[in-house]
PDB file of N, CA and C in Angstrom:
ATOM      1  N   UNK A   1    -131.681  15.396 -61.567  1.00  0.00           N
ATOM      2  CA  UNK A   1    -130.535  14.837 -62.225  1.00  0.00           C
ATOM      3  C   UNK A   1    -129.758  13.988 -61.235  1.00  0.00           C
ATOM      4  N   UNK A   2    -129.014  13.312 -61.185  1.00  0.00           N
ATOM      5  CA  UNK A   2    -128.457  12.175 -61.056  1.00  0.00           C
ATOM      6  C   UNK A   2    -126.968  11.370 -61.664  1.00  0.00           C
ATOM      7  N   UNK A   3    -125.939  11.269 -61.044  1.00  0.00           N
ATOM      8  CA  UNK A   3    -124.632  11.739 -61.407  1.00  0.00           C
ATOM      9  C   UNK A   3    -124.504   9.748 -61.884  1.00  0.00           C
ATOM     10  N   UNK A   4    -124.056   9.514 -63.048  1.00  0.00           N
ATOM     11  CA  UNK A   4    -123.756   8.345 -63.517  1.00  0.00           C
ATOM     12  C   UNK A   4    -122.640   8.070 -64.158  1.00  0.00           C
ATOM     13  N   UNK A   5    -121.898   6.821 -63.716  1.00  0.00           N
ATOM     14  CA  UNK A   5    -121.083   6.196 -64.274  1.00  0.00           C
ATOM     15  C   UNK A   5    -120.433   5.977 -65.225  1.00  0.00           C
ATOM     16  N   UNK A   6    -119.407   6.604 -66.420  1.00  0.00           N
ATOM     17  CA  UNK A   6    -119.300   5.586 -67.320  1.00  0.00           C
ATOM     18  C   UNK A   6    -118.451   5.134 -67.818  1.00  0.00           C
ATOM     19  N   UNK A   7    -118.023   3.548 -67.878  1.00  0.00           N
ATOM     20  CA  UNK A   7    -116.689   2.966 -67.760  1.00  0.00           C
ATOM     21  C   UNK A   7    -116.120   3.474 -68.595  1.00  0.00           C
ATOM     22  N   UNK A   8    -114.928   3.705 -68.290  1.00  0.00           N
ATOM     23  CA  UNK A   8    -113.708   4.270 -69.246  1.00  0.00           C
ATOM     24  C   UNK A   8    -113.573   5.908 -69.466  1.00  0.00           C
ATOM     25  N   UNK A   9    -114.260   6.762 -68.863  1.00  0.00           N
ATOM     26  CA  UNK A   9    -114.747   7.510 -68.776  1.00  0.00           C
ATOM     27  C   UNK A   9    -114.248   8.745 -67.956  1.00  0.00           C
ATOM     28  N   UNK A  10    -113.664   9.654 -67.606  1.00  0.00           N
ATOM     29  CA  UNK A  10    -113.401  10.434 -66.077  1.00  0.00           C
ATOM     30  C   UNK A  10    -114.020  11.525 -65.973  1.00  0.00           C
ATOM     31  N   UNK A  11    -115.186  11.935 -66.887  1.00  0.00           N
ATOM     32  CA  UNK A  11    -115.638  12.627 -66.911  1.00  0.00           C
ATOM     33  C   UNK A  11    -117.192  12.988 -66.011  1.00  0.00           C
ATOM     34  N   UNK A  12    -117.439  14.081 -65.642  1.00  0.00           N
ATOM     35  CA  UNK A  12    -118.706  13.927 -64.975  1.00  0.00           C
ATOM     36  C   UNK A  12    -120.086  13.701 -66.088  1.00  0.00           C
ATOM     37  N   UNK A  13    -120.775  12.399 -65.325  1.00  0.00           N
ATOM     38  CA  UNK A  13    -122.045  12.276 -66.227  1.00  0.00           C
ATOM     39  C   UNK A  13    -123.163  12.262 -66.097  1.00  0.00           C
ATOM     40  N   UNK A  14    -124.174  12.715 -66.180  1.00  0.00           N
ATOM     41  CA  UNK A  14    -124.987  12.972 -65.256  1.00  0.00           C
ATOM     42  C   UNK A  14    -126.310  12.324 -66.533  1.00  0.00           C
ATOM     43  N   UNK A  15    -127.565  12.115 -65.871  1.00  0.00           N
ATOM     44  CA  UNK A  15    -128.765  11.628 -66.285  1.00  0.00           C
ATOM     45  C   UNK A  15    -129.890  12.459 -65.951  1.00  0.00           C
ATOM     46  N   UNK A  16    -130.876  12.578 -66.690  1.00  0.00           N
ATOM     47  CA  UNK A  16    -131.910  13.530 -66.328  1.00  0.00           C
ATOM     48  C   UNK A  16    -133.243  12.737 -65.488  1.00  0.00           C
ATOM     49  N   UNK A  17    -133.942  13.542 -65.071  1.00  0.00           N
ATOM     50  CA  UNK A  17    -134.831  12.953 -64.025  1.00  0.00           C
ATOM     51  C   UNK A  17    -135.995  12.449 -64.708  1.00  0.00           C
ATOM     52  N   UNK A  18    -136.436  11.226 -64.917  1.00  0.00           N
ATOM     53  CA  UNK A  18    -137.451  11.027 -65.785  1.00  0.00           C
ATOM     54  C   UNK A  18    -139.016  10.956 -64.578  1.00  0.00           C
ATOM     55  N   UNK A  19    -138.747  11.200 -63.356  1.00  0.00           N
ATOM     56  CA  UNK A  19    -140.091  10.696 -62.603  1.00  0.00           C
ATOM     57  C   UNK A  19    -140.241  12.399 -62.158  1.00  0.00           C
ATOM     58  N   UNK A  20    -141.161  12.689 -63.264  1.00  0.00           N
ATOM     59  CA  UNK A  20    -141.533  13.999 -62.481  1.00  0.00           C
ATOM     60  C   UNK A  20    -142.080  14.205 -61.250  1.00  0.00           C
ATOM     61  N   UNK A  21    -143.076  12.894 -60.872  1.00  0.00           N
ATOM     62  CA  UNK A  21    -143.577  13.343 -59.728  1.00  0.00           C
ATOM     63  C   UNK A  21    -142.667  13.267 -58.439  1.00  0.00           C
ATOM     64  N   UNK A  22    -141.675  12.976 -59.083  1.00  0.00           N
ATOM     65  CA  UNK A  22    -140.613  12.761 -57.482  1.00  0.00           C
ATOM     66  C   UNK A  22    -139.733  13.975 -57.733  1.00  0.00           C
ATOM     67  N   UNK A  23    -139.300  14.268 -58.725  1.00  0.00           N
ATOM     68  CA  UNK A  23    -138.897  15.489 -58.877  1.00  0.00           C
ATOM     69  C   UNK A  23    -139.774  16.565 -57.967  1.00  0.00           C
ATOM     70  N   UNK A  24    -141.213  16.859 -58.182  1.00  0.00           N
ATOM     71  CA  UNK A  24    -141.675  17.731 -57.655  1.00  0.00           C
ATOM     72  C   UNK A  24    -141.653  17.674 -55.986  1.00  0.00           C
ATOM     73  N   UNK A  25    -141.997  16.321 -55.698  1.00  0.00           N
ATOM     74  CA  UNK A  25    -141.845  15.824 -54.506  1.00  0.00           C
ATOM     75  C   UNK A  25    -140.486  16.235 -53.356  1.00  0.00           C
ATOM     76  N   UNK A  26    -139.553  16.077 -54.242  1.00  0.00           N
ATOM     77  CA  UNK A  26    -138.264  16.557 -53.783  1.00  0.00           C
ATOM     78  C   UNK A  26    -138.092  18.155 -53.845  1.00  0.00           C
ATOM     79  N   UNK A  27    -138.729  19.089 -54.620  1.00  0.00           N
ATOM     80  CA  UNK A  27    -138.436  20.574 -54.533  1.00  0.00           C
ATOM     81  C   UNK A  27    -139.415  20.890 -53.315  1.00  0.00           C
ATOM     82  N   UNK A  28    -140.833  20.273 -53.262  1.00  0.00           N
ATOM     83  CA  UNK A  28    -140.986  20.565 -52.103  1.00  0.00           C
ATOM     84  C   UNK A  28    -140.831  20.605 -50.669  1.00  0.00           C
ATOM     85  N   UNK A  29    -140.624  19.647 -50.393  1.00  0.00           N
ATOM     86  CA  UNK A  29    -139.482  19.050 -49.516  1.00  0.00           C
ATOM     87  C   UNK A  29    -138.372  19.355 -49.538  1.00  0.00           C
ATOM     88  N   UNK A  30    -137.651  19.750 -50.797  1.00  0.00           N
ATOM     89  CA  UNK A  30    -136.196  20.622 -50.060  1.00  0.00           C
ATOM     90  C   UNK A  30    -136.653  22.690 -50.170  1.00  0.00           C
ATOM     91  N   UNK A  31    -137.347  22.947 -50.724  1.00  0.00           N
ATOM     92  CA  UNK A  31    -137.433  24.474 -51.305  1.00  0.00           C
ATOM     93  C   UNK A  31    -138.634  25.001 -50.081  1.00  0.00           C
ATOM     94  N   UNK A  32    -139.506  24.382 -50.506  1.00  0.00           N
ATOM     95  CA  UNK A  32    -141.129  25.132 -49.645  1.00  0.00           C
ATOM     96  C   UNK A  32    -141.079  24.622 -48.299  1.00  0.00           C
ATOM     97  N   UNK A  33    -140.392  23.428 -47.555  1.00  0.00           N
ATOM     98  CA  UNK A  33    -140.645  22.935 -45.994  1.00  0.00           C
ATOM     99  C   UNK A  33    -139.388  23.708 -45.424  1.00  0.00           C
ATOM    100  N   UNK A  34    -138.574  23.944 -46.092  1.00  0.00           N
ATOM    101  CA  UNK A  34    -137.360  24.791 -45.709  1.00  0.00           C
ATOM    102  C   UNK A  34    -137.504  26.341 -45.093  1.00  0.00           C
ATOM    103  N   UNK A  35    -138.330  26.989 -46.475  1.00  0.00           N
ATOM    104  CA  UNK A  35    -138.971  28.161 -46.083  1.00  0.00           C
ATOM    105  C   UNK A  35    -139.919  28.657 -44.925  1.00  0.00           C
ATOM    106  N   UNK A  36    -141.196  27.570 -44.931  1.00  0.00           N
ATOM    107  CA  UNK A  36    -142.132  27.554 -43.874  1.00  0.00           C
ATOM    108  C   UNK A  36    -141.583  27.508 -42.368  1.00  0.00           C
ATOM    109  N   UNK A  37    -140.094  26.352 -42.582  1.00  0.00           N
ATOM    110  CA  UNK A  37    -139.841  26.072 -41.014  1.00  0.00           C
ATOM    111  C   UNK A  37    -139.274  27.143 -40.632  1.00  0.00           C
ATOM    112  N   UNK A  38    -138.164  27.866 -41.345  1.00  0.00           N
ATOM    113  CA  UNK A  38    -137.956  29.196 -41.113  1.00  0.00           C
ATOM    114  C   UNK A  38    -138.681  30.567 -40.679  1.00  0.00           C
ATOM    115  N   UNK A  39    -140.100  30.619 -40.971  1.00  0.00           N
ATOM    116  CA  UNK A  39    -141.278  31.542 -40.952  1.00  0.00           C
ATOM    117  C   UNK A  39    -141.369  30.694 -38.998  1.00  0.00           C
ATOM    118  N   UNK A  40    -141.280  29.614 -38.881  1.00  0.00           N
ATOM    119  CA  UNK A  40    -141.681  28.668 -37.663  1.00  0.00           C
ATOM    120  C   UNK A  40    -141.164  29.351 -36.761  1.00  0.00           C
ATOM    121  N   UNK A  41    -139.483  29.483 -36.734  1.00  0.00           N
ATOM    122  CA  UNK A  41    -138.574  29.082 -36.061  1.00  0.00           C
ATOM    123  C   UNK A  41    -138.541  31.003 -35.994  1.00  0.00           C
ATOM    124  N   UNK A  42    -138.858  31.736 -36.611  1.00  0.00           N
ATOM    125  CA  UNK A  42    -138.820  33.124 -36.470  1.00  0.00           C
ATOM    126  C   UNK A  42    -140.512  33.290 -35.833  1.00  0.00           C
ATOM    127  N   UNK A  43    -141.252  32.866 -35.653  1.00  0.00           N
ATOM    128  CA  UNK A  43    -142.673  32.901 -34.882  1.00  0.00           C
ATOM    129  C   UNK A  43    -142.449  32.430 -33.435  1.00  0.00           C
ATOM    130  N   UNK A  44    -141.415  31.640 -33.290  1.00  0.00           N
ATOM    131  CA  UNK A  44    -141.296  31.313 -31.862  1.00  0.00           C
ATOM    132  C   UNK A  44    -140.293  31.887 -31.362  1.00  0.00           C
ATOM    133  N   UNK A  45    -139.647  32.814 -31.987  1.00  0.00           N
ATOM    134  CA  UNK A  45    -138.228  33.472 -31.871  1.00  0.00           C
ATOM    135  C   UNK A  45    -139.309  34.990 -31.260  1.00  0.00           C
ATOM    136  N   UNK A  46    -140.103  35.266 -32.004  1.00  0.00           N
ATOM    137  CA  UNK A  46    -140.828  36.239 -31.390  1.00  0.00           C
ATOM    138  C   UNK A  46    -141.586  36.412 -30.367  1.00  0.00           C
ATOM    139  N   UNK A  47    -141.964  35.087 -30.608  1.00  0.00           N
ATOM    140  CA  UNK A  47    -143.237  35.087 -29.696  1.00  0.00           C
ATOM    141  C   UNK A  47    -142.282  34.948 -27.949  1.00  0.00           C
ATOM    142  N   UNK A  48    -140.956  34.282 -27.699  1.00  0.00           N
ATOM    143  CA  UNK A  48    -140.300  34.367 -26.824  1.00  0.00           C
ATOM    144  C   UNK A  48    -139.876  35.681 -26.017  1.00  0.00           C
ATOM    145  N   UNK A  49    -139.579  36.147 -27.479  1.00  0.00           N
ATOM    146  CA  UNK A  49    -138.990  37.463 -27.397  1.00  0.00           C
ATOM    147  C   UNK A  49    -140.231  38.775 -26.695  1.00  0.00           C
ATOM    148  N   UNK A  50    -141.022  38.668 -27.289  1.00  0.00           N
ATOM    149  CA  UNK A  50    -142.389  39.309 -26.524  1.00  0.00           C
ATOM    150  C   UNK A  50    -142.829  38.644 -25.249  1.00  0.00           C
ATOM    151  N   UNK A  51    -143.201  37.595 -24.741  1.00  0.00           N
ATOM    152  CA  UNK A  51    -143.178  37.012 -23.533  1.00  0.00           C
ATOM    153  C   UNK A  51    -142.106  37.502 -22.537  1.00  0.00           C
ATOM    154  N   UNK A  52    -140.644  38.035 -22.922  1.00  0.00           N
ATOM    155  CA  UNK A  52    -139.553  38.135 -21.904  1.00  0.00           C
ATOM    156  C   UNK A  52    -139.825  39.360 -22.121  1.00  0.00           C
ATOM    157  N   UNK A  53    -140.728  40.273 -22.364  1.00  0.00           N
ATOM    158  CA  UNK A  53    -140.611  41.761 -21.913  1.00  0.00           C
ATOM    159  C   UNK A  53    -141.489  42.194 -20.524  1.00  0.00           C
ATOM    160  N   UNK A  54    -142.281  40.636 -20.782  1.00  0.00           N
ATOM    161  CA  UNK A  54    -142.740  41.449 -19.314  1.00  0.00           C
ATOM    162  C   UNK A  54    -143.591  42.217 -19.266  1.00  0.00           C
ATOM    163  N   UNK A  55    -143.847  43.461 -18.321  1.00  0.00           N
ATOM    164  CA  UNK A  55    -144.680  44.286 -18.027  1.00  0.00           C
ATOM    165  C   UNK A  55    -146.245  44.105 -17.525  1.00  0.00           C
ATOM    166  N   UNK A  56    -146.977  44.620 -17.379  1.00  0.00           N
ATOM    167  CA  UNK A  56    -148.371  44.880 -17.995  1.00  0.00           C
ATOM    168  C   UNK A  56    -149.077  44.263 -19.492  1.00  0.00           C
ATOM    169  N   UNK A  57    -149.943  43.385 -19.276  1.00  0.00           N
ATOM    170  CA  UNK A  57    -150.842  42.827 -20.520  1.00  0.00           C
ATOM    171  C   UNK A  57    -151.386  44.398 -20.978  1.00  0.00           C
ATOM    172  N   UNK A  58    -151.052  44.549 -22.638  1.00  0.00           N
ATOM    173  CA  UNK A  58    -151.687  45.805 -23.131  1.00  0.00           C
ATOM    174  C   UNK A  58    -152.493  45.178 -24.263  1.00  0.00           C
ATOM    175  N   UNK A  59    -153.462  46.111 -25.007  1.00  0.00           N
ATOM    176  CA  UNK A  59    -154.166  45.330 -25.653  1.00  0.00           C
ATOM    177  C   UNK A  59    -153.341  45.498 -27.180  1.00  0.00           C
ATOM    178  N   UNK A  60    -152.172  46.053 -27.190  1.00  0.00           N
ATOM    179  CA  UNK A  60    -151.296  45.770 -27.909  1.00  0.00           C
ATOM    180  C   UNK A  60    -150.506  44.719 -27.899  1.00  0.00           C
ATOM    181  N   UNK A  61    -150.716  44.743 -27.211  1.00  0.00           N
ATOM    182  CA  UNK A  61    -149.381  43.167 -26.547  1.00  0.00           C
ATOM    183  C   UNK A  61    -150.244  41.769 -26.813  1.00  0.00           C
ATOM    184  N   UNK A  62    -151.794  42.027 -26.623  1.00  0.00           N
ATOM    185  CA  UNK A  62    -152.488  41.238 -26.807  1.00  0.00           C
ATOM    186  C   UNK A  62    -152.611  40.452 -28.405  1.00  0.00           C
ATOM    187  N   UNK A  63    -152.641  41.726 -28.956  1.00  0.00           N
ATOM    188  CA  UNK A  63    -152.858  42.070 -30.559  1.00  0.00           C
ATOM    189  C   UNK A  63    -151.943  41.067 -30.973  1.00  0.00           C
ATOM    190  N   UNK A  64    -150.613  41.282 -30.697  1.00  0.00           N
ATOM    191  CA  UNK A  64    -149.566  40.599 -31.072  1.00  0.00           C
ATOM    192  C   UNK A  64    -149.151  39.249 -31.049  1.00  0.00           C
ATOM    193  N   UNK A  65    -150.059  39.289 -29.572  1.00  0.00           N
ATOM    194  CA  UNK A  65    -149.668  37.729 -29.196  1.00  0.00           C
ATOM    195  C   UNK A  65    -150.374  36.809 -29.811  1.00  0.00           C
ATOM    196  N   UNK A  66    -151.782  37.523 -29.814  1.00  0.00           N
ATOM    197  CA  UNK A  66    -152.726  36.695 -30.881  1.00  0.00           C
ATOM    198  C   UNK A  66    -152.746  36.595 -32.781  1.00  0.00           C
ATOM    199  N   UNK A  67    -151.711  37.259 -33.138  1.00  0.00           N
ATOM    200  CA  UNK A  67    -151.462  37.519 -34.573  1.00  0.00           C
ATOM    201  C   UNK A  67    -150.487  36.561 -34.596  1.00  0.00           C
ATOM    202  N   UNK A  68    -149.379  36.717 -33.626  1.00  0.00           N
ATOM    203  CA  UNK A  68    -148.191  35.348 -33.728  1.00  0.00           C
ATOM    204  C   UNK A  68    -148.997  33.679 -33.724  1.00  0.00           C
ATOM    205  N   UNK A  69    -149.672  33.979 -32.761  1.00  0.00           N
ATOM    206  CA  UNK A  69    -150.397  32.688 -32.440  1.00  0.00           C
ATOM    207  C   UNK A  69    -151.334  31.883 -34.304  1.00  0.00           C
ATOM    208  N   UNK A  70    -152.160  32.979 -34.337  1.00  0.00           N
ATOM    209  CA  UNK A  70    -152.279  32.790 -35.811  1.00  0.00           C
ATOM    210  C   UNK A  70    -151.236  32.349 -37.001  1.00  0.00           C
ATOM    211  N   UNK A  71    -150.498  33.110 -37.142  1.00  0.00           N
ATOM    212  CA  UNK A  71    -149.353  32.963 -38.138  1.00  0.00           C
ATOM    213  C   UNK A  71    -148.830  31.753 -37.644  1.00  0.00           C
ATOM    214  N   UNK A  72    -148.157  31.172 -36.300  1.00  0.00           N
ATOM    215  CA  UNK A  72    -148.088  29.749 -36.357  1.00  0.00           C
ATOM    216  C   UNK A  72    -149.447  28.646 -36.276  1.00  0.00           C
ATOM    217  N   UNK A  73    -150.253  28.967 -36.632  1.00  0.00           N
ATOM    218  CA  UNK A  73    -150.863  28.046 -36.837  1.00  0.00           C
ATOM    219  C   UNK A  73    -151.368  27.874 -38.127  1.00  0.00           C
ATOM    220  N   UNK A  74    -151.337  28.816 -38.966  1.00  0.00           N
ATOM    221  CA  UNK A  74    -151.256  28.543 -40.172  1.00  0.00           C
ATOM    222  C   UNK A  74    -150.208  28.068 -41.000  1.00  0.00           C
ATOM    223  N   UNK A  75    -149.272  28.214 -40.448  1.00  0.00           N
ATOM    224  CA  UNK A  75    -147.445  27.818 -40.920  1.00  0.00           C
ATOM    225  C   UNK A  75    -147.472  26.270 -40.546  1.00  0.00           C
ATOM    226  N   UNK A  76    -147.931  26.140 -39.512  1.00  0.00           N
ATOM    227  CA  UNK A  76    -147.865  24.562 -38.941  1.00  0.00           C
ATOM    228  C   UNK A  76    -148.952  23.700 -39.911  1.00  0.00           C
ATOM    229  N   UNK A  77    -150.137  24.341 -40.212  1.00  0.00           N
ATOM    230  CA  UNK A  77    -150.989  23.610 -41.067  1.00  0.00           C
ATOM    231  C   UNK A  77    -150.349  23.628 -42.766  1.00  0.00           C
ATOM    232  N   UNK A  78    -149.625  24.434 -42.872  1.00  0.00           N
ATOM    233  CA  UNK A  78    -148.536  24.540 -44.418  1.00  0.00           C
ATOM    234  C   UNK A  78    -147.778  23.625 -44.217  1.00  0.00           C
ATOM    235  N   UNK A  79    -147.022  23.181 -43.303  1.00  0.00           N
ATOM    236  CA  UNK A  79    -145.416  22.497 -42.686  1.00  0.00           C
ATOM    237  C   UNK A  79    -146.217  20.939 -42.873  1.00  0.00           C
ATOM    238  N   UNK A  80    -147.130  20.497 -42.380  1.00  0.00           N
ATOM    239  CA  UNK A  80    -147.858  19.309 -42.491  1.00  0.00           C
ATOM    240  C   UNK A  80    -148.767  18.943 -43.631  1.00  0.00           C
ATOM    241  N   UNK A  81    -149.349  19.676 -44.318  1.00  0.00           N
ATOM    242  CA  UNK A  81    -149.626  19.893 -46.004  1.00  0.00           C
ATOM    243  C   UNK A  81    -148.551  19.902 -46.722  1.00  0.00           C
ATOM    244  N   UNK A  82    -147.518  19.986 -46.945  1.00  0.00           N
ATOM    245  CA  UNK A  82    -146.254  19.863 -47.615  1.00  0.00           C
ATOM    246  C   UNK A  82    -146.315  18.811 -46.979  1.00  0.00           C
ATOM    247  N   UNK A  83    -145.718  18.303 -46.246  1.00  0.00           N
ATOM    248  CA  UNK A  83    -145.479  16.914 -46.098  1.00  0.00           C
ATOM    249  C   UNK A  83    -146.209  15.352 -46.070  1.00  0.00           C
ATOM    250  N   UNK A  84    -147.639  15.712 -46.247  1.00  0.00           N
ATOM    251  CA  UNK A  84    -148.651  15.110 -46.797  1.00  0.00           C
ATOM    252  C   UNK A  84    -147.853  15.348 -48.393  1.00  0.00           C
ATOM    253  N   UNK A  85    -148.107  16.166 -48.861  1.00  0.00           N
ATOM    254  CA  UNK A  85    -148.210  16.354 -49.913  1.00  0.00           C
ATOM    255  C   UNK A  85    -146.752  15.439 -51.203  1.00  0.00           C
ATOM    256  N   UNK A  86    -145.406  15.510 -50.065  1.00  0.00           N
ATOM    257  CA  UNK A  86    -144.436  15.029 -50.882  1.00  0.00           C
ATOM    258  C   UNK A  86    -144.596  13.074 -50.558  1.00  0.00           C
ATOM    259  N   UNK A  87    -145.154  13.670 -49.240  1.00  0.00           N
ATOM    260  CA  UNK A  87    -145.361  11.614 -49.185  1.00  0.00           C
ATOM    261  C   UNK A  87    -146.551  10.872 -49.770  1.00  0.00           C
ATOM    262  N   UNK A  88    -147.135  11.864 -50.826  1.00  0.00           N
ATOM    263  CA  UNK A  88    -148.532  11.070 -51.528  1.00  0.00           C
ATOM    264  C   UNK A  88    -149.759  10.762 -51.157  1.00  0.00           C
ATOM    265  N   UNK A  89    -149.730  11.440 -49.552  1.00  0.00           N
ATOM    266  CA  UNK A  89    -150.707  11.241 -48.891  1.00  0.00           C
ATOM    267  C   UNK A  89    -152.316  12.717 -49.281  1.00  0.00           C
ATOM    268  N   UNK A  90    -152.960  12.377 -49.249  1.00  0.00           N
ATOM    269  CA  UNK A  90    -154.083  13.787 -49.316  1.00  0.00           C
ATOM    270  C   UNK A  90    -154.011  14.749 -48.128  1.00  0.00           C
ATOM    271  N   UNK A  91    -154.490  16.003 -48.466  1.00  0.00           N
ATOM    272  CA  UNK A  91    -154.813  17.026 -47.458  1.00  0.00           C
ATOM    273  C   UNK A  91    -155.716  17.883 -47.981  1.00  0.00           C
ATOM    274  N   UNK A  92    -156.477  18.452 -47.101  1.00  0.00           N
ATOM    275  CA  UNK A  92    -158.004  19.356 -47.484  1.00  0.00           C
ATOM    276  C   UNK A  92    -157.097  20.638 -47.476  1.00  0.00           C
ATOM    277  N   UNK A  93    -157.730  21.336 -48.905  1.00  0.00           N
ATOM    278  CA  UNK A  93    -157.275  22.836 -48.420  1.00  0.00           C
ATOM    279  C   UNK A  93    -158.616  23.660 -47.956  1.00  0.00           C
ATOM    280  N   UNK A  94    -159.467  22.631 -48.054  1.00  0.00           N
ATOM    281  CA  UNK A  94    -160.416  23.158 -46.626  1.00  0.00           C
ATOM    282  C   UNK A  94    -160.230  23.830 -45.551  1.00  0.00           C
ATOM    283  N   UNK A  95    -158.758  23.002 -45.145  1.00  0.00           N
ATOM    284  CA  UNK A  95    -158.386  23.424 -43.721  1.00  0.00           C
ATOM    285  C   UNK A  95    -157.826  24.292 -43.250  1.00  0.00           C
ATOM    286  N   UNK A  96    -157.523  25.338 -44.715  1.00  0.00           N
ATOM    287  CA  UNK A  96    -156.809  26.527 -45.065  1.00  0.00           C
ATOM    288  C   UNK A  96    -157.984  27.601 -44.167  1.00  0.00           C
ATOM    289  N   UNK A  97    -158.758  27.783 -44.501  1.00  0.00           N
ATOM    290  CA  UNK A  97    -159.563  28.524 -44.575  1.00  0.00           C
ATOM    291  C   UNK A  97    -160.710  28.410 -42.862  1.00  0.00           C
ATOM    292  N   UNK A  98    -159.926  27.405 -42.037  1.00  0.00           N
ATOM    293  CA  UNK A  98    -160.802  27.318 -40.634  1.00  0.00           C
ATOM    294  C   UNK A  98    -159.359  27.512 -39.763  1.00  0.00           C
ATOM    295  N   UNK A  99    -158.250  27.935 -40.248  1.00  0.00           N
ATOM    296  CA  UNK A  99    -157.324  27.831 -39.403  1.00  0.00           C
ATOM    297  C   UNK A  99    -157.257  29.046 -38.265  1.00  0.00           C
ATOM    298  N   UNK A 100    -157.012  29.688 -38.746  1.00  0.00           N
ATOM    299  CA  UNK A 100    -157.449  31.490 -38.060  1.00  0.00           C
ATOM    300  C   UNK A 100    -157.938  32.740 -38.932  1.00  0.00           C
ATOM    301  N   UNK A 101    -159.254  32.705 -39.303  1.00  0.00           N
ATOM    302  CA  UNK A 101    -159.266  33.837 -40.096  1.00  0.00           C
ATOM    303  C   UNK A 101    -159.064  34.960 -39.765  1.00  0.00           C
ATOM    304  N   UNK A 102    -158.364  35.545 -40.460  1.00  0.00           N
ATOM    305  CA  UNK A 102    -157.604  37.293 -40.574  1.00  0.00           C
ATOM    306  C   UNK A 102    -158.814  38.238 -41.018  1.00  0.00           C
ATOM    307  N   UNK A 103    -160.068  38.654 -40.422  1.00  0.00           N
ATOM    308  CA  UNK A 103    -160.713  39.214 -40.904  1.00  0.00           C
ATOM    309  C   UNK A 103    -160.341  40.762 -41.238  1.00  0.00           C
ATOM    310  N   UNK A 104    -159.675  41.331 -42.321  1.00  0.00           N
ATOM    311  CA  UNK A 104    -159.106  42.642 -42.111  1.00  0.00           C
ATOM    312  C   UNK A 104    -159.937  44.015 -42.060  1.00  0.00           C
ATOM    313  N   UNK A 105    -161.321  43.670 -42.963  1.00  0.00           N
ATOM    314  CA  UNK A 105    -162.265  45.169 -42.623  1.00  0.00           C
ATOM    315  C   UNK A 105    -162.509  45.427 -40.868  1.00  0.00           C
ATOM    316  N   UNK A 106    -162.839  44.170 -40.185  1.00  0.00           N
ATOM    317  CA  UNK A 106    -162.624  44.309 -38.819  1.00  0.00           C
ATOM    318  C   UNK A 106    -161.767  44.959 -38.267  1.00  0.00           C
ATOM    319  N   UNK A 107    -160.324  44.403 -38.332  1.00  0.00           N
ATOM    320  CA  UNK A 107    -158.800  44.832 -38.294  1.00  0.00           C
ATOM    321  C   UNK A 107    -159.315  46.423 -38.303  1.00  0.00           C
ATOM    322  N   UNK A 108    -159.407  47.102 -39.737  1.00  0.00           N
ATOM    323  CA  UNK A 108    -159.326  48.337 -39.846  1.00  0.00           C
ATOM    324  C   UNK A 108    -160.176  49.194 -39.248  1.00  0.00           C
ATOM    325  N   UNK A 109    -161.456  48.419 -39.016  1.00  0.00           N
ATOM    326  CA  UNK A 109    -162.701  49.014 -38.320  1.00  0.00           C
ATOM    327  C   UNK A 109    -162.538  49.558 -36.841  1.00  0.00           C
ATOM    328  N   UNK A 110    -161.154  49.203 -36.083  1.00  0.00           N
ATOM    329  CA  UNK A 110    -160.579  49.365 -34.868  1.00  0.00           C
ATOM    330  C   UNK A 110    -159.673  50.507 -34.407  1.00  0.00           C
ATOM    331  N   UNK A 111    -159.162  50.661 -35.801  1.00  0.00           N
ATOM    332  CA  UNK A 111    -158.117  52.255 -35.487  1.00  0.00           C
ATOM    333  C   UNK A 111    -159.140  53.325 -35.269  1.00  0.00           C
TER     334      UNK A 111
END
């Protein structure tokens, strides 16, 4: 929507959005790149935060570092797919699926 003019008028007037695809364009870009950068900005908030503890490399510590590492790199391949995506440009969701796989029967096969 879109706030319009009308002479003689003092009232608020507003117009509806007739270009859906910019409509959509715009929720993603304000709703879903908003969210992701946030997931970002809390992945490097951690990943800092674990680096300043220091100590001894454990293979917990390892675990972690390499799960953060994952999670931003899949967030970063979302953050740049959204933005392909609102500027009309293509993206493979191919690329979903070579980013870091989470193999979880593995995962569990370890406890």
């Amino acid at each position: 929507m879109r706030r319009v003019a009308i002479g003689g008028s003092r009232k608020d007037h507003y117009q509806a959005a007739t270009d859906f695809w910019r409509v959509m364009q715009e929720i993603f870009e304000r709703r879903y790149r908003f969210n992701v950068r946030q997931v970002l900005v809390a992945v490097d908030e951690s990943t800092r935060t674990a680096a300043s503890m220091g100590g001894r490399p454990s293979d917990r510590a390892q675990f972690v570092a390499t799960r953060l590492e994952s999670l931003r790199a899949f967030f970063s391949l979302l953050d740049s797919s959204l933005a392909a995506f609102t500027q009309g440009k293509p993206f493979s969701a191919e690329e979903f699926k070579n980013v870091t796989p989470l193999d979880a029967r593995r995962q569990r096969g370890k406890k």
